[in-house]
C-alpha atoms as a PDB file:
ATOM      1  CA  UNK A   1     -16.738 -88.375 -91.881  1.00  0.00           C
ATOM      2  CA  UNK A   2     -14.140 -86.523 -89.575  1.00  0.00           C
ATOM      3  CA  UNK A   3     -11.256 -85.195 -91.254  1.00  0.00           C
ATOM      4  CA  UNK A   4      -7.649 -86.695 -90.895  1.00  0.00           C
ATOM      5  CA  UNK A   5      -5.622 -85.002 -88.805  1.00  0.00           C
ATOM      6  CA  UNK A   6      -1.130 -84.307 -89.815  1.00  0.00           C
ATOM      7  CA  UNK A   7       0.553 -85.901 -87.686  1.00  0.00           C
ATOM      8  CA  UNK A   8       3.235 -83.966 -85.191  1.00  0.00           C
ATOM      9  CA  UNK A   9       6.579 -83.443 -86.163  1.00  0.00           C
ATOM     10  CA  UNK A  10       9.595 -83.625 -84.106  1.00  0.00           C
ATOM     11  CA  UNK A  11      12.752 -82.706 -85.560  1.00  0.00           C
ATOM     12  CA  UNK A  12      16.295 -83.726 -83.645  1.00  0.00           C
ATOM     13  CA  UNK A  13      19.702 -82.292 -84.127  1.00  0.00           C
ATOM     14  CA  UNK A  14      22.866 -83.894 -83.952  1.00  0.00           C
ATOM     15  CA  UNK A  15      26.074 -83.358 -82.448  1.00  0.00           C
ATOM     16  CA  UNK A  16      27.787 -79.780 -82.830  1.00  0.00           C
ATOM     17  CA  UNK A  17      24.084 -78.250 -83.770  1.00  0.00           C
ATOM     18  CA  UNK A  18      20.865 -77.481 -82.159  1.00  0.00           C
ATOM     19  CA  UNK A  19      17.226 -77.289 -83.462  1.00  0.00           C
ATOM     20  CA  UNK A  20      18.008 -74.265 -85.420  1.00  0.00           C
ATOM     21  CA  UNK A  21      19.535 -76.289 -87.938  1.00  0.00           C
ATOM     22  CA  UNK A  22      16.242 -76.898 -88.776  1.00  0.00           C
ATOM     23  CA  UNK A  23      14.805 -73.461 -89.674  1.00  0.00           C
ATOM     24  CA  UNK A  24      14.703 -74.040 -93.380  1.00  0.00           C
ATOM     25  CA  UNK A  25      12.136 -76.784 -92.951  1.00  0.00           C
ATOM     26  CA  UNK A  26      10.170 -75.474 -90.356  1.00  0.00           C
ATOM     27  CA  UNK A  27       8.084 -72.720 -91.766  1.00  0.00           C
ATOM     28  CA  UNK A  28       7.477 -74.387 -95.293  1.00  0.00           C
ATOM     29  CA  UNK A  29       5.775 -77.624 -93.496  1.00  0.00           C
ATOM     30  CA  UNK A  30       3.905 -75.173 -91.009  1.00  0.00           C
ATOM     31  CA  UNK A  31       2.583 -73.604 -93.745  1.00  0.00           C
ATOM     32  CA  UNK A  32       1.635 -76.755 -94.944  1.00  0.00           C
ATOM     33  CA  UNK A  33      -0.688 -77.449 -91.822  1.00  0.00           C
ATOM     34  CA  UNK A  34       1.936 -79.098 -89.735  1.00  0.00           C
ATOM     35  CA  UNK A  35       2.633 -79.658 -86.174  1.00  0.00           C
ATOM     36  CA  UNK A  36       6.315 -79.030 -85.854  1.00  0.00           C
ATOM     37  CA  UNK A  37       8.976 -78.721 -83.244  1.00  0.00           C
ATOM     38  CA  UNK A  38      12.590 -79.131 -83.182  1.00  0.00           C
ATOM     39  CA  UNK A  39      13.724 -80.601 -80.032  1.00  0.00           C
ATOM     40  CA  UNK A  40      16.484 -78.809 -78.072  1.00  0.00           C
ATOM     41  CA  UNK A  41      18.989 -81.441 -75.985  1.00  0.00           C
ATOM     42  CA  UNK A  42      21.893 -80.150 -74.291  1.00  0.00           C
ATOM     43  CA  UNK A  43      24.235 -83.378 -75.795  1.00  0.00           C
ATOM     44  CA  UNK A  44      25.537 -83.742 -72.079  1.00  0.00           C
ATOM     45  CA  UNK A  45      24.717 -87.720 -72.523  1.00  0.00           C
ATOM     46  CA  UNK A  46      22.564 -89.698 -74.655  1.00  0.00           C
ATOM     47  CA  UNK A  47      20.122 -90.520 -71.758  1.00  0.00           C
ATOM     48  CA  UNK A  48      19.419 -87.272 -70.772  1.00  0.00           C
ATOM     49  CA  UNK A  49      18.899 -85.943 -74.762  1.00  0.00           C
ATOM     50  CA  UNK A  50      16.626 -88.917 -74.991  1.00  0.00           C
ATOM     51  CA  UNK A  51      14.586 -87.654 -71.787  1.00  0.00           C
ATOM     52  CA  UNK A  52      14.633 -83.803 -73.094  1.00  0.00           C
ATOM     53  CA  UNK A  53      12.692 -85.320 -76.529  1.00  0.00           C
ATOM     54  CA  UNK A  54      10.534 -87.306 -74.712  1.00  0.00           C
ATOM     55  CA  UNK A  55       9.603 -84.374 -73.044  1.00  0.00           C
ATOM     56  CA  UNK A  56       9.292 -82.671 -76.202  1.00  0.00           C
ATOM     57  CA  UNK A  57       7.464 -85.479 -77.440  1.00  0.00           C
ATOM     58  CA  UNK A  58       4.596 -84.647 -74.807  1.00  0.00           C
ATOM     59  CA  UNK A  59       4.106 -81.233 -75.989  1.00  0.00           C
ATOM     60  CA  UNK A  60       2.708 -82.289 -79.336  1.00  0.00           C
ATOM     61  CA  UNK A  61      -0.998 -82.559 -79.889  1.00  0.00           C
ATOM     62  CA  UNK A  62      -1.275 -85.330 -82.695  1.00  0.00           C
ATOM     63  CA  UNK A  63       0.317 -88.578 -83.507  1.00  0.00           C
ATOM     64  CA  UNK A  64       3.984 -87.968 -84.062  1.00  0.00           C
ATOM     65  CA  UNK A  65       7.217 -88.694 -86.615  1.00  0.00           C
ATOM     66  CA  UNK A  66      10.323 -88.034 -84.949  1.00  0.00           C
ATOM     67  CA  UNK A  67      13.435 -86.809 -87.597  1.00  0.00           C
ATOM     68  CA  UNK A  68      16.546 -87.507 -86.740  1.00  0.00           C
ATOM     69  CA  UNK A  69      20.096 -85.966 -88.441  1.00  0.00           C
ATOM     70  CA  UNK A  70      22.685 -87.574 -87.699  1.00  0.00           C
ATOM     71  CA  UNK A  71      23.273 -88.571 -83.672  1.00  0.00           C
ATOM     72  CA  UNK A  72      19.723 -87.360 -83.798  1.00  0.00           C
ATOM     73  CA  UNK A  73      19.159 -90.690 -84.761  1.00  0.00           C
ATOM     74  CA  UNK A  74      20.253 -92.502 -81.673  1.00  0.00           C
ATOM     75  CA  UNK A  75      17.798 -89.741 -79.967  1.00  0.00           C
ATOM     76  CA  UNK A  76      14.816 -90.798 -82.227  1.00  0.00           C
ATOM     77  CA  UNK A  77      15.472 -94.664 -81.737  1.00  0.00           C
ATOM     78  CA  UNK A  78      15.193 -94.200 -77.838  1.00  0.00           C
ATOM     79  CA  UNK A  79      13.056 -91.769 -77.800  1.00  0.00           C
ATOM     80  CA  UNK A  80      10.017 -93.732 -79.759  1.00  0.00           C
ATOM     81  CA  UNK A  81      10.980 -96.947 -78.225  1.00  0.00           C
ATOM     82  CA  UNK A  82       7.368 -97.163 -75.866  1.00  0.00           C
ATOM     83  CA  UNK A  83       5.996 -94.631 -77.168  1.00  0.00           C
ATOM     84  CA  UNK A  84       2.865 -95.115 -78.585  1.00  0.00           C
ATOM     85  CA  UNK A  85       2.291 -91.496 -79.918  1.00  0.00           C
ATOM     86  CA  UNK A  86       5.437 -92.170 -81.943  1.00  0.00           C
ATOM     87  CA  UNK A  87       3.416 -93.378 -85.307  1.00  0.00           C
ATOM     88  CA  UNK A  88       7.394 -92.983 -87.560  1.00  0.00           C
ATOM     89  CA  UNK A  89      10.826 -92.216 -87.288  1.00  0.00           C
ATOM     90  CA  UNK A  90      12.787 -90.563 -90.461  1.00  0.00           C
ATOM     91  CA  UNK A  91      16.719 -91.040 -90.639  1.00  0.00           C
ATOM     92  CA  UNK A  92      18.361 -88.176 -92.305  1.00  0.00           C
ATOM     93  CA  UNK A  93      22.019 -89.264 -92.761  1.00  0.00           C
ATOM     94  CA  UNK A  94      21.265 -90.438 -89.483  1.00  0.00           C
ATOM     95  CA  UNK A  95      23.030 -93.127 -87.038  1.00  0.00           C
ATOM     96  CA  UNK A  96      21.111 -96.349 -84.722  1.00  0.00           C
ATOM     97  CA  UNK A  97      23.363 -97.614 -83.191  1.00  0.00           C
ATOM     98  CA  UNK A  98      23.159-101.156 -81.770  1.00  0.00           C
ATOM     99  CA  UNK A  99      24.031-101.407 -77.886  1.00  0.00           C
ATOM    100  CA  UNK A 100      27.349-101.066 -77.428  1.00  0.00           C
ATOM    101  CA  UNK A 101      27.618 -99.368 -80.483  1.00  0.00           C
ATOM    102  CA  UNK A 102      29.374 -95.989 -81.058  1.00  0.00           C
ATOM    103  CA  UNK A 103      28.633 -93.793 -83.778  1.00  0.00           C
ATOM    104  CA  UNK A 104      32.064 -93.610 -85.041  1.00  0.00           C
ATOM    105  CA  UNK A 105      31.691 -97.470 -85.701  1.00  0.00           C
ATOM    106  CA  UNK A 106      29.202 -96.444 -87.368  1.00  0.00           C
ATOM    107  CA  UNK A 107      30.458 -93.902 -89.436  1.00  0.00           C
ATOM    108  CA  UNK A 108      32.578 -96.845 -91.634  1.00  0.00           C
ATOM    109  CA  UNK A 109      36.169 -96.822 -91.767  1.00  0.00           C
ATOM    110  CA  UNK A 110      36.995 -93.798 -94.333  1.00  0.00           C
ATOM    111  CA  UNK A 111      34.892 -91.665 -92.180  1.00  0.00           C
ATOM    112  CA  UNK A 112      36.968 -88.462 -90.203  1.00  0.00           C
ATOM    113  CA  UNK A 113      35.880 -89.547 -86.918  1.00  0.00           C
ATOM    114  CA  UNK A 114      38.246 -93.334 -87.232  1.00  0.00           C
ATOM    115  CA  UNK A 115      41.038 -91.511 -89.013  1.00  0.00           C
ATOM    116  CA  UNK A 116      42.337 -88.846 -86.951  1.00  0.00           C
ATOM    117  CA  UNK A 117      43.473 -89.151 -82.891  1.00  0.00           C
ATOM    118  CA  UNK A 118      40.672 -86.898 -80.888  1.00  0.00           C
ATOM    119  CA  UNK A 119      43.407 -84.225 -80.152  1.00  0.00           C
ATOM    120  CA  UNK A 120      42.906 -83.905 -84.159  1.00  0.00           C
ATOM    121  CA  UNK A 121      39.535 -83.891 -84.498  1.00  0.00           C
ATOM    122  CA  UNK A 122      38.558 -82.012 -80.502  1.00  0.00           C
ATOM    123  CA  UNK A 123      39.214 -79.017 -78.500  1.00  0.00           C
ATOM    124  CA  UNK A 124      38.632 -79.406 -74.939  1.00  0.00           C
ATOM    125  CA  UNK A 125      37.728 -77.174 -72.466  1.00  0.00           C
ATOM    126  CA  UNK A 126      37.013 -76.297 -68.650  1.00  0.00           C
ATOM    127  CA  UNK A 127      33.777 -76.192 -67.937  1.00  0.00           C
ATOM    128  CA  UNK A 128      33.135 -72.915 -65.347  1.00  0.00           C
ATOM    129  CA  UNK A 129      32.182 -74.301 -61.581  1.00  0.00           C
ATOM    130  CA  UNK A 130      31.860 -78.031 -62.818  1.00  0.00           C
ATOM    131  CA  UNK A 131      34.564 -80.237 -61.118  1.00  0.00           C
ATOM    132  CA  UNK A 132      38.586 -80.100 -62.977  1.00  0.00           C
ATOM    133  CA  UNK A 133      37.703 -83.181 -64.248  1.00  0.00           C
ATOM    134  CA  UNK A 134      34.972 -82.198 -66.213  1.00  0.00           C
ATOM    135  CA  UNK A 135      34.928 -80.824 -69.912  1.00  0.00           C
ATOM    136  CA  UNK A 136      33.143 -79.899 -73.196  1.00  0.00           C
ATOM    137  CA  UNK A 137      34.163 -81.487 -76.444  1.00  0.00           C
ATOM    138  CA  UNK A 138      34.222 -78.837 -79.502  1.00  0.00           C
ATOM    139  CA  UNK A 139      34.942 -80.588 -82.957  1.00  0.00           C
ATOM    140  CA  UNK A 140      37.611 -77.844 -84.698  1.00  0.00           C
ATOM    141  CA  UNK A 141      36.199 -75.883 -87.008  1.00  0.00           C
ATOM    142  CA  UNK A 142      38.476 -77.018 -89.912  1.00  0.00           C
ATOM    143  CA  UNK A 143      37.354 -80.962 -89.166  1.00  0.00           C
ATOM    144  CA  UNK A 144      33.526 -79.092 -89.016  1.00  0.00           C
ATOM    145  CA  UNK A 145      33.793 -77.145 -92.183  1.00  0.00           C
ATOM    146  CA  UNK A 146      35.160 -79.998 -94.156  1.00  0.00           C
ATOM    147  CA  UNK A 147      34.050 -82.896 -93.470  1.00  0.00           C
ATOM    148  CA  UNK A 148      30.620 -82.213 -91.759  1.00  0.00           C
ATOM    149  CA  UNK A 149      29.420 -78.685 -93.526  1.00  0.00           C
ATOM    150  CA  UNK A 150      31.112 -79.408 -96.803  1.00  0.00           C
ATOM    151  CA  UNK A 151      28.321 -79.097 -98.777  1.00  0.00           C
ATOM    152  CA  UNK A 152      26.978 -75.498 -96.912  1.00  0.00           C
ATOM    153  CA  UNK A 153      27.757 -72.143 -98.118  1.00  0.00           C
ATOM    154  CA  UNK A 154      30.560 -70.963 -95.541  1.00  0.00           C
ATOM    155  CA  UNK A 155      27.815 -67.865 -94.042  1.00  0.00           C
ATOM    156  CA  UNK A 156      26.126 -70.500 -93.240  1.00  0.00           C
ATOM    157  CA  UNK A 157      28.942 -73.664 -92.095  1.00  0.00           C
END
């Protein structure tokens, strides 16, 4: 009788992180006997984070579950959808957003992200070489803190 093998496991960030955000879970489920990665997306646009796990998705030996936080579950959703590697997706606090969807629909009507006006909740800025047009979208750090690390030590929000 062969033995069962763990399946892979794929974590994905959401917005305003990266796959360190994961580094508490790693090395306990490695140690465990786990495949694990945490896939690193540049957020540019969903299509292209989706394309960065699939890629990630092809460096894993076994049967996979994809994790998603957050926006990470958009990723996840797309990501698995054809994929027959892809044996489970896990939400954590995570969105799926229908087509056409946003994730501040989403997010419900008390959330921070329908309340304020984007100049609240964003900081904009130039990106170097890319055209004038062009920018990156920073949530402020007191909108972060509160209402997205609120339950993290500060060293560590």
């Amino acid at each position: 009788m062969s033995t069962p093998t763990k399946p892979s496991i794929v974590f994905c960030h959401g917005i305003w992180a990266d796959g360190s955000c994961w580094n508490k879970l790693i090395p306990p489920l490695q140690a465990e006997g786990y495949e694990v990665i945490a896939a690193q997306y540049g957020l540019d646009t969903n299509e292209a984070d989706v394309a960065a796990t699939r890629a990630t998705l092809g460096r894993v030996h076994n049967p996979a579950i994809l994790v998603g936080h957050s926006y990470g579950g958009a990723v996840i959703t797309n990501a698995a959808t054809g994929n027959r590697n892809v044996k489970a997706l896990v939400y954590v606090d995570a969105a799926a957003p229908a087509p056409g969807e946003t994730n501040g629909q989403l997010s419900g009507s008390d959330s921070i992200l329908t309340k304020d006006t984007p100049a609240q909740l964003f900081t904009t800025t130039a990106i170097p070489g890319a055209p004038a047009a062009d920018s990156e979208l920073y949530l402020n750090e007191d909108i972060f803190v509160h209402n997205f690390a609120n339950d993290l030590p500060r060293s560590e929000s």
